[in-house]
PDB file of N, CA and C in Angstrom:
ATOM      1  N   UNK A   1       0.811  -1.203   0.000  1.00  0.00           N
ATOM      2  CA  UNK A   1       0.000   0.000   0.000  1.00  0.00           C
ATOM      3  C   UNK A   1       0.849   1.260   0.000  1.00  0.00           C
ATOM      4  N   UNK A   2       1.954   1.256  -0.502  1.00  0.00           N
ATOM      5  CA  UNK A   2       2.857   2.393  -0.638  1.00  0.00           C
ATOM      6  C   UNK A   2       2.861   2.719  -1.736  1.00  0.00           C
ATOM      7  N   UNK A   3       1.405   4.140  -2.010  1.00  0.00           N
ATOM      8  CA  UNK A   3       1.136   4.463  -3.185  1.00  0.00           C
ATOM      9  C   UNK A   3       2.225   5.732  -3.332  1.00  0.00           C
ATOM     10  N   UNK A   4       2.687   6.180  -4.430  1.00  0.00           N
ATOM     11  CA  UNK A   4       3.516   7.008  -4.776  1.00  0.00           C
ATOM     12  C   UNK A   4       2.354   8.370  -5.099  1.00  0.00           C
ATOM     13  N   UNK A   5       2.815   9.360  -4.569  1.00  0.00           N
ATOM     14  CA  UNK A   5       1.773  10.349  -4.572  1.00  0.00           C
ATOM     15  C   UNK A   5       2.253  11.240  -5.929  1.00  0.00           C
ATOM     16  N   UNK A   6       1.234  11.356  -6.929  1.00  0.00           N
ATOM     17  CA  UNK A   6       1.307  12.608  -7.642  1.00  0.00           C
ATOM     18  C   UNK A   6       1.128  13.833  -7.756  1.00  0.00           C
ATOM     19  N   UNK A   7       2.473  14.369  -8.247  1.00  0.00           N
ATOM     20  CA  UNK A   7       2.543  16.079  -8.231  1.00  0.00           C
ATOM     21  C   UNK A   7       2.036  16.573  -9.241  1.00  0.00           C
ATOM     22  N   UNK A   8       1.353  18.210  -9.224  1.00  0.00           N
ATOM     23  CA  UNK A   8       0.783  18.526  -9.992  1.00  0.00           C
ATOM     24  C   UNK A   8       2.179  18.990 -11.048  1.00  0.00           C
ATOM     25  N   UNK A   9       3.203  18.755 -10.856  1.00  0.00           N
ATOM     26  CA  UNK A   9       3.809  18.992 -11.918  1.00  0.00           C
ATOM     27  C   UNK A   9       4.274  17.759 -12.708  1.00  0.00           C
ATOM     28  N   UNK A  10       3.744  16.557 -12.671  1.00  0.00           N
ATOM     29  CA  UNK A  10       4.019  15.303 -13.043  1.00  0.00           C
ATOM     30  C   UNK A  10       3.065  14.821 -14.393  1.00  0.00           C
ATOM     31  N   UNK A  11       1.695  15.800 -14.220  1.00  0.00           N
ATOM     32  CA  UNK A  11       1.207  16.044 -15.652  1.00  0.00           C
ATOM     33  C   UNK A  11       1.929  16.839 -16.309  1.00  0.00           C
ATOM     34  N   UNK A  12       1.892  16.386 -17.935  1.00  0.00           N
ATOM     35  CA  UNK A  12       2.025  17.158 -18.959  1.00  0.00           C
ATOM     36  C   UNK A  12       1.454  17.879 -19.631  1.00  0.00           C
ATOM     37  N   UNK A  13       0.492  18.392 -18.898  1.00  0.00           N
ATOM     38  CA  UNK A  13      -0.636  19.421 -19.266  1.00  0.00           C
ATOM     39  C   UNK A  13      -0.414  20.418 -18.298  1.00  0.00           C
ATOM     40  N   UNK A  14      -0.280  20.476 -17.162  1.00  0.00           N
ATOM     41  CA  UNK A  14       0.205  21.156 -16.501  1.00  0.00           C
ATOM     42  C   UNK A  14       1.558  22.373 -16.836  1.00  0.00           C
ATOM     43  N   UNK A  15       2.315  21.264 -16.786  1.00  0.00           N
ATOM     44  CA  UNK A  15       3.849  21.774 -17.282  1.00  0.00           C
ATOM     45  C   UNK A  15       3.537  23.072 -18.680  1.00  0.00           C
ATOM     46  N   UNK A  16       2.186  22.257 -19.647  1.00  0.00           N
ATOM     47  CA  UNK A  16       2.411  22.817 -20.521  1.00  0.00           C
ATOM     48  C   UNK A  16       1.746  24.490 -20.333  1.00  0.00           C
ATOM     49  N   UNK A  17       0.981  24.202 -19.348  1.00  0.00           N
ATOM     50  CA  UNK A  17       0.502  25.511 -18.881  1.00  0.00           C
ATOM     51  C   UNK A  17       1.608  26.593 -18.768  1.00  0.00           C
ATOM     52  N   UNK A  18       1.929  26.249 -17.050  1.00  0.00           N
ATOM     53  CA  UNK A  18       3.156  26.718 -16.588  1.00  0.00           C
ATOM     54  C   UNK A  18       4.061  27.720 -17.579  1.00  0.00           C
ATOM     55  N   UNK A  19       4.382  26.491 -18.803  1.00  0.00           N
ATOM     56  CA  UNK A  19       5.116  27.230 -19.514  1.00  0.00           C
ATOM     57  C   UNK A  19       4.894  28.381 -20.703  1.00  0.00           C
ATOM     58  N   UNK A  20       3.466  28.233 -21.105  1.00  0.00           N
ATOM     59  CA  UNK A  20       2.759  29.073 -21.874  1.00  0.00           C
ATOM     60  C   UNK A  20       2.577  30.226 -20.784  1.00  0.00           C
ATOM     61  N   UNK A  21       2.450  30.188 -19.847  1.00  0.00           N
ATOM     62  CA  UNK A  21       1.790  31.480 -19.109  1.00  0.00           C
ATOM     63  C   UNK A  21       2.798  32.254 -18.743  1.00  0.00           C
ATOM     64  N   UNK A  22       4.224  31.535 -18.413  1.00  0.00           N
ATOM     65  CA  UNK A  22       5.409  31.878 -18.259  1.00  0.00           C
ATOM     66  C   UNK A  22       5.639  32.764 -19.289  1.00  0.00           C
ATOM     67  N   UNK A  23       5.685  32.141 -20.317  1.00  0.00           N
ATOM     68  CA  UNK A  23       5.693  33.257 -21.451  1.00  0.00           C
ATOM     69  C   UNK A  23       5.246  34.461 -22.190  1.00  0.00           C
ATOM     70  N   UNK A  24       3.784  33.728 -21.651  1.00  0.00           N
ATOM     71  CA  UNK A  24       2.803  35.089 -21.692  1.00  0.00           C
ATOM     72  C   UNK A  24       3.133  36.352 -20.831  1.00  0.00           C
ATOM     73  N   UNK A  25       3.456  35.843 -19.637  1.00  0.00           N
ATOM     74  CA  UNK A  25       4.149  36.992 -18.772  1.00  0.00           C
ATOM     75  C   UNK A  25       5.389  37.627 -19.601  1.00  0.00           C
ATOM     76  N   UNK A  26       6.520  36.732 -19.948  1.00  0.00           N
ATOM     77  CA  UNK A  26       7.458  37.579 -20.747  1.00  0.00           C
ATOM     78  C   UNK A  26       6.963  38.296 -21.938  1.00  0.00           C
ATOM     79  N   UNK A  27       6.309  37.851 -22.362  1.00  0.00           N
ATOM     80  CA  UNK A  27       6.086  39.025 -23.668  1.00  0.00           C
ATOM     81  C   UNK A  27       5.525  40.209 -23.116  1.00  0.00           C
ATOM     82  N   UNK A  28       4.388  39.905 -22.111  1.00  0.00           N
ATOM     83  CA  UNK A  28       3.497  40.908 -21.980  1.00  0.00           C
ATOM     84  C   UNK A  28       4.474  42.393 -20.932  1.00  0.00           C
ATOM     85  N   UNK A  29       5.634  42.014 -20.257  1.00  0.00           N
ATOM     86  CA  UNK A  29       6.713  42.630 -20.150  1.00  0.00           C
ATOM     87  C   UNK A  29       7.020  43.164 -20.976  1.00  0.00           C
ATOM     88  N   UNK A  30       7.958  42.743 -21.672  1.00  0.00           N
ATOM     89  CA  UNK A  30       8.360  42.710 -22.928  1.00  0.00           C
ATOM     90  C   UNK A  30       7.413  44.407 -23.823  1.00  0.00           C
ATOM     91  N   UNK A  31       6.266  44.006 -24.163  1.00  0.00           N
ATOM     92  CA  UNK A  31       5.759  44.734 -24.828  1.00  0.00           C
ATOM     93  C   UNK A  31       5.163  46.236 -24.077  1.00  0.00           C
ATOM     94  N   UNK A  32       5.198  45.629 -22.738  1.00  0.00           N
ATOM     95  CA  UNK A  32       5.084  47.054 -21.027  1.00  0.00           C
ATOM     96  C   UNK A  32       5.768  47.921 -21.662  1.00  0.00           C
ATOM     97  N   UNK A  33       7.059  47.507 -22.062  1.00  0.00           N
ATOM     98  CA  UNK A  33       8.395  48.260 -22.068  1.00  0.00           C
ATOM     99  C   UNK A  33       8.305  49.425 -23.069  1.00  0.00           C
ATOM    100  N   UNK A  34       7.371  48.965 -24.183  1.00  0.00           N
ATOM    101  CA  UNK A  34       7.411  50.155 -25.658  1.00  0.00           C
ATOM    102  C   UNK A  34       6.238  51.045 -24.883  1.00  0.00           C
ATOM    103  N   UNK A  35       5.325  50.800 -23.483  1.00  0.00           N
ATOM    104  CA  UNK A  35       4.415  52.018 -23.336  1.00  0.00           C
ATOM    105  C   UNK A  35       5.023  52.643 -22.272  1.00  0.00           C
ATOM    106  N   UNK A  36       5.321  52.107 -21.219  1.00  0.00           N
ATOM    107  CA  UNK A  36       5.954  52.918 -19.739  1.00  0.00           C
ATOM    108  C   UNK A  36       7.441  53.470 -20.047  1.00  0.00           C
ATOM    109  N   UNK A  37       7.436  54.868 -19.927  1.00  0.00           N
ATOM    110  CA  UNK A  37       8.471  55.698 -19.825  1.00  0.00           C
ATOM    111  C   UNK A  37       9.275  55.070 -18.487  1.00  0.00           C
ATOM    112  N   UNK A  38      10.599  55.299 -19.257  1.00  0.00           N
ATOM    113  CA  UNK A  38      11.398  54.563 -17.684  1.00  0.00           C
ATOM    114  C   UNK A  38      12.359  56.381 -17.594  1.00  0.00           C
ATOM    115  N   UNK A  39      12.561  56.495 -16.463  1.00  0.00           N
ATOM    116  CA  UNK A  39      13.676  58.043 -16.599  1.00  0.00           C
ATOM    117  C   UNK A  39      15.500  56.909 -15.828  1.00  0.00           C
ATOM    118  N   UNK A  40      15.891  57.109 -17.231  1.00  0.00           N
ATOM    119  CA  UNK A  40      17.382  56.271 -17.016  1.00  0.00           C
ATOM    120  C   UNK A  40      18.482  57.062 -17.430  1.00  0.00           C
ATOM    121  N   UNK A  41      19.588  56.641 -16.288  1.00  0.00           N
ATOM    122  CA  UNK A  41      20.783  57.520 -16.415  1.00  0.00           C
ATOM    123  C   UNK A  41      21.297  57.559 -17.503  1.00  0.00           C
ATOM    124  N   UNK A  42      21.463  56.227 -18.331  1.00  0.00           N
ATOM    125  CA  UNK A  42      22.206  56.198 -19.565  1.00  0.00           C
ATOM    126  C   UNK A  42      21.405  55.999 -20.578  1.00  0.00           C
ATOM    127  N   UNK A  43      21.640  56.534 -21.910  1.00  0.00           N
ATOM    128  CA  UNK A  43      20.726  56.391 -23.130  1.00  0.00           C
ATOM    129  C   UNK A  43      20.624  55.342 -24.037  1.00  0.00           C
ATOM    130  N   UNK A  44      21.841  53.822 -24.044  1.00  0.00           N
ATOM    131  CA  UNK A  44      21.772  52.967 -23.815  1.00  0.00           C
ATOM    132  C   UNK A  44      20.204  52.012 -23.496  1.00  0.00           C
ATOM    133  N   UNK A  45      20.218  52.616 -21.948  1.00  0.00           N
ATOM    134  CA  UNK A  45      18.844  51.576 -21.224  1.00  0.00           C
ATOM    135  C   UNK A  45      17.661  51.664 -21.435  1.00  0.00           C
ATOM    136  N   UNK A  46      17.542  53.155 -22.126  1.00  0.00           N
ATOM    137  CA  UNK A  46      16.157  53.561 -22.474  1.00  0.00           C
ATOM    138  C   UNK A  46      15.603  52.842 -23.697  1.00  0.00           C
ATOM    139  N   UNK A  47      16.896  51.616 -24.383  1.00  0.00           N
ATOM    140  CA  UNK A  47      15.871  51.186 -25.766  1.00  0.00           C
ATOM    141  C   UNK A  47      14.880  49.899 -25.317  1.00  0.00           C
ATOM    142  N   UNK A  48      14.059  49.522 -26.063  1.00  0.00           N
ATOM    143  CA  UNK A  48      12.975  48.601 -25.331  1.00  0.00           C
ATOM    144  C   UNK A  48      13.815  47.434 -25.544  1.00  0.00           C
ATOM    145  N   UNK A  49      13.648  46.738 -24.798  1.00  0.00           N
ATOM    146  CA  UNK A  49      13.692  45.211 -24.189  1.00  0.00           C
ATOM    147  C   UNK A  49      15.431  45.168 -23.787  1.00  0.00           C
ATOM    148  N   UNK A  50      15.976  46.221 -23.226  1.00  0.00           N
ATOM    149  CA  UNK A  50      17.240  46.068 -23.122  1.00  0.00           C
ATOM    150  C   UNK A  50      17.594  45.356 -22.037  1.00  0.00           C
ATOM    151  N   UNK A  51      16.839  45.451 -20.675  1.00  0.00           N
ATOM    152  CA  UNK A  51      16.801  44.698 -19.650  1.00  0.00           C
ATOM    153  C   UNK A  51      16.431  43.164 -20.474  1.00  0.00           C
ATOM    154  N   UNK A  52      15.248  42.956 -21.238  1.00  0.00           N
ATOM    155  CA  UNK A  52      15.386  41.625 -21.473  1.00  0.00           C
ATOM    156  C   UNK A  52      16.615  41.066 -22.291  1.00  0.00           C
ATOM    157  N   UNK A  53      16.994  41.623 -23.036  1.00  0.00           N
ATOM    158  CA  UNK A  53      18.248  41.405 -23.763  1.00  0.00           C
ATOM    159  C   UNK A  53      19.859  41.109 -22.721  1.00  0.00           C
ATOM    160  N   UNK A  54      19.844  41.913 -21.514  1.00  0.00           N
ATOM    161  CA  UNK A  54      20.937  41.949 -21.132  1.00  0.00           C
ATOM    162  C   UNK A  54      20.573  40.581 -20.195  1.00  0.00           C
ATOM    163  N   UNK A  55      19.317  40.546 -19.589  1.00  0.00           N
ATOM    164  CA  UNK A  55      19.207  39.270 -18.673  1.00  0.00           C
ATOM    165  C   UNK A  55      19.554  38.109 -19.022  1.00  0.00           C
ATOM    166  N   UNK A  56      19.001  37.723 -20.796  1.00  0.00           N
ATOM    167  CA  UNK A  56      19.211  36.620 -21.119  1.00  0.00           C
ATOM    168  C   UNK A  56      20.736  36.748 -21.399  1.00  0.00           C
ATOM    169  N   UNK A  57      21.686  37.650 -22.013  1.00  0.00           N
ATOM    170  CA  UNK A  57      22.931  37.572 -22.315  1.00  0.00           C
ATOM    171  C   UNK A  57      23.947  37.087 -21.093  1.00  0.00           C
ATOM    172  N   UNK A  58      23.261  38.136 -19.674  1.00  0.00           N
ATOM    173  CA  UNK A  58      23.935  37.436 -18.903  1.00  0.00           C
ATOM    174  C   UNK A  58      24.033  36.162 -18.272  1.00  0.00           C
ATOM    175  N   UNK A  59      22.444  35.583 -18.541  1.00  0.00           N
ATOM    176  CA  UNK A  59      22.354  33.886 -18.044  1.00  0.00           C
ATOM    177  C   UNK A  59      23.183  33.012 -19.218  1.00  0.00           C
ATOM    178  N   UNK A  60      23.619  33.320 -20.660  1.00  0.00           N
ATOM    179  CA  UNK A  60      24.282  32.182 -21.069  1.00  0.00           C
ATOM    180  C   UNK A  60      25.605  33.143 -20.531  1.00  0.00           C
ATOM    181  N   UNK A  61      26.259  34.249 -20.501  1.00  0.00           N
ATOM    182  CA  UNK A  61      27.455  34.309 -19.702  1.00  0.00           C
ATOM    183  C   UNK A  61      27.745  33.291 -18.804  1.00  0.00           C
ATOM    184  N   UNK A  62      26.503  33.142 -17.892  1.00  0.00           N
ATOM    185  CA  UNK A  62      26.926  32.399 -16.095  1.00  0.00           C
ATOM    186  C   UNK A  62      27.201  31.344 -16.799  1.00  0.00           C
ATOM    187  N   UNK A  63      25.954  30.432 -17.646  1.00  0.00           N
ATOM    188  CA  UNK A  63      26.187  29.155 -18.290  1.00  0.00           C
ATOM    189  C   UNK A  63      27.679  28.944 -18.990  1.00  0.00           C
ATOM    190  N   UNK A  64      28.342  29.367 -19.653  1.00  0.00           N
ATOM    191  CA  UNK A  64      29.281  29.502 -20.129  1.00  0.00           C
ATOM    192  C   UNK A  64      30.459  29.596 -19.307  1.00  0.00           C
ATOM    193  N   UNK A  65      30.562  30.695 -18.181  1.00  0.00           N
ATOM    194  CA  UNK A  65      31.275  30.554 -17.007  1.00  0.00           C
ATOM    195  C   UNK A  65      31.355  29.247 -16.364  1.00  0.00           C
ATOM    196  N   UNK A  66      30.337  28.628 -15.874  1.00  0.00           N
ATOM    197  CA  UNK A  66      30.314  27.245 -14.889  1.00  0.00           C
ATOM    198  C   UNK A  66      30.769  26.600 -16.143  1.00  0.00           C
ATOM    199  N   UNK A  67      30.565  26.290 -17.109  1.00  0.00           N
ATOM    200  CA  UNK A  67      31.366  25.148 -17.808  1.00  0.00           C
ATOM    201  C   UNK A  67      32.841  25.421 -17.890  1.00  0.00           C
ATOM    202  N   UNK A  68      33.456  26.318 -18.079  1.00  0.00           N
ATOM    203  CA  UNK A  68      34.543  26.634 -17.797  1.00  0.00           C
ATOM    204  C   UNK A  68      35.088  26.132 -16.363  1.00  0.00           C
ATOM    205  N   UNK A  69      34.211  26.247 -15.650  1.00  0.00           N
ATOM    206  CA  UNK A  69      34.968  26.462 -13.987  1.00  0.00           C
ATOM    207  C   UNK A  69      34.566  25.106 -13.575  1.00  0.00           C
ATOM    208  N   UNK A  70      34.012  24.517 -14.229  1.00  0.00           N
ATOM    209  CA  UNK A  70      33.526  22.804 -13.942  1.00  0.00           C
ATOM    210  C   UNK A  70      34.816  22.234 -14.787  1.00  0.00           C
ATOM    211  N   UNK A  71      35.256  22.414 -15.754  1.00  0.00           N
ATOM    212  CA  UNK A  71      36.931  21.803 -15.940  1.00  0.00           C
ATOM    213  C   UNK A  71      38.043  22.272 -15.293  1.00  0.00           C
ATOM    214  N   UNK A  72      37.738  23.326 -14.379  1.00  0.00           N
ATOM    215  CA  UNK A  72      39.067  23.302 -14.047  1.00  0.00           C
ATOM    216  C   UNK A  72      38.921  23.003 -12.153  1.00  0.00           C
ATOM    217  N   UNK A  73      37.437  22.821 -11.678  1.00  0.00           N
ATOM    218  CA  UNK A  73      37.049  21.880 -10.345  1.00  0.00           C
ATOM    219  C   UNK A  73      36.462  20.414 -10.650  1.00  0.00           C
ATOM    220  N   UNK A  74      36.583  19.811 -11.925  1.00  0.00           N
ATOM    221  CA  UNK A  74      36.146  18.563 -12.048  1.00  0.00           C
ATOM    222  C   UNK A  74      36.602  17.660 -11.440  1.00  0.00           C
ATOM    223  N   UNK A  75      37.077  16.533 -10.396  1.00  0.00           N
ATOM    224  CA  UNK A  75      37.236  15.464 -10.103  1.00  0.00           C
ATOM    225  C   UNK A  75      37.352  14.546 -10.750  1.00  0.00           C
ATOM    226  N   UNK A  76      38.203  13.406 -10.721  1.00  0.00           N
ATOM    227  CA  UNK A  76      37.473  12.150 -11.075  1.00  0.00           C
ATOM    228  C   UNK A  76      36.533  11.149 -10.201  1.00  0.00           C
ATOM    229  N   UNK A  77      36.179  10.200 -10.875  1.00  0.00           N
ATOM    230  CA  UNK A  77      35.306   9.724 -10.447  1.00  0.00           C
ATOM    231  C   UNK A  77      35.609   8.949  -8.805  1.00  0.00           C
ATOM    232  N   UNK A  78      36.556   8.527  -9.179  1.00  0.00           N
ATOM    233  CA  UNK A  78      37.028   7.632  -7.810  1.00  0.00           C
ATOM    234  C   UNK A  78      37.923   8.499  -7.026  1.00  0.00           C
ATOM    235  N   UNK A  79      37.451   9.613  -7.231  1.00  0.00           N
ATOM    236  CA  UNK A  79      39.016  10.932  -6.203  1.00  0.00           C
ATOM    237  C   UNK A  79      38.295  10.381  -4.543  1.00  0.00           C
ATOM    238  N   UNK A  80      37.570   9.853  -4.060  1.00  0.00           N
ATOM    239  CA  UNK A  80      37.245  10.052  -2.783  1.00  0.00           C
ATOM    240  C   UNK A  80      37.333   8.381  -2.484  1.00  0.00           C
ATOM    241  N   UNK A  81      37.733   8.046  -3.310  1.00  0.00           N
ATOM    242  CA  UNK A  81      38.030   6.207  -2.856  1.00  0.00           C
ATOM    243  C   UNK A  81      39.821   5.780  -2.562  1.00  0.00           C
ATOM    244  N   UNK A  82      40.889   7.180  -3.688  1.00  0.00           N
ATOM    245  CA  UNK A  82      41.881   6.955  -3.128  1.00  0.00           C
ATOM    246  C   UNK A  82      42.500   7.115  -1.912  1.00  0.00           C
TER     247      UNK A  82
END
């Protein structure tokens, strides 16, 4: 009688929500940006979606970083058996 309990993220209808609405939120950002005046120091930040542009640039930066820094802290497999 050790039923395994299901999560609502274990449907795939779900997930598929999640991720449509996820998105819906980013665009609908996204498109905020061409009506709300922002007052910014540099003239640079004022073009639309520059925050979205720089966010995603900087998440494959990090991505790109940790693979780097994962070869040069990689282990082998048996380092804790010698």
């Amino acid at each position: 009688m050790n039923k395994e309990r299901s999560r609502w993220l274990d449907a795939r209808e779900n997930v598929t929500r999640l991720y449509r609405g996820l998105c819906a939120i980013g665009i609908g950002l996204f498109l905020l940006d061409f009506i709300v005046h922002r007052h910014e120091e540099l003239a640079f930040a004022t073009a639309p979606g520059f925050y979205a542009f720089y966010g995603f640039f900087a998440c494959v930066l990090l991505v790109l970083a940790a693979k780097a820094l994962r070869r040069v802290l990689k282990r082998p497999e048996d380092y804790y058996e010698r």
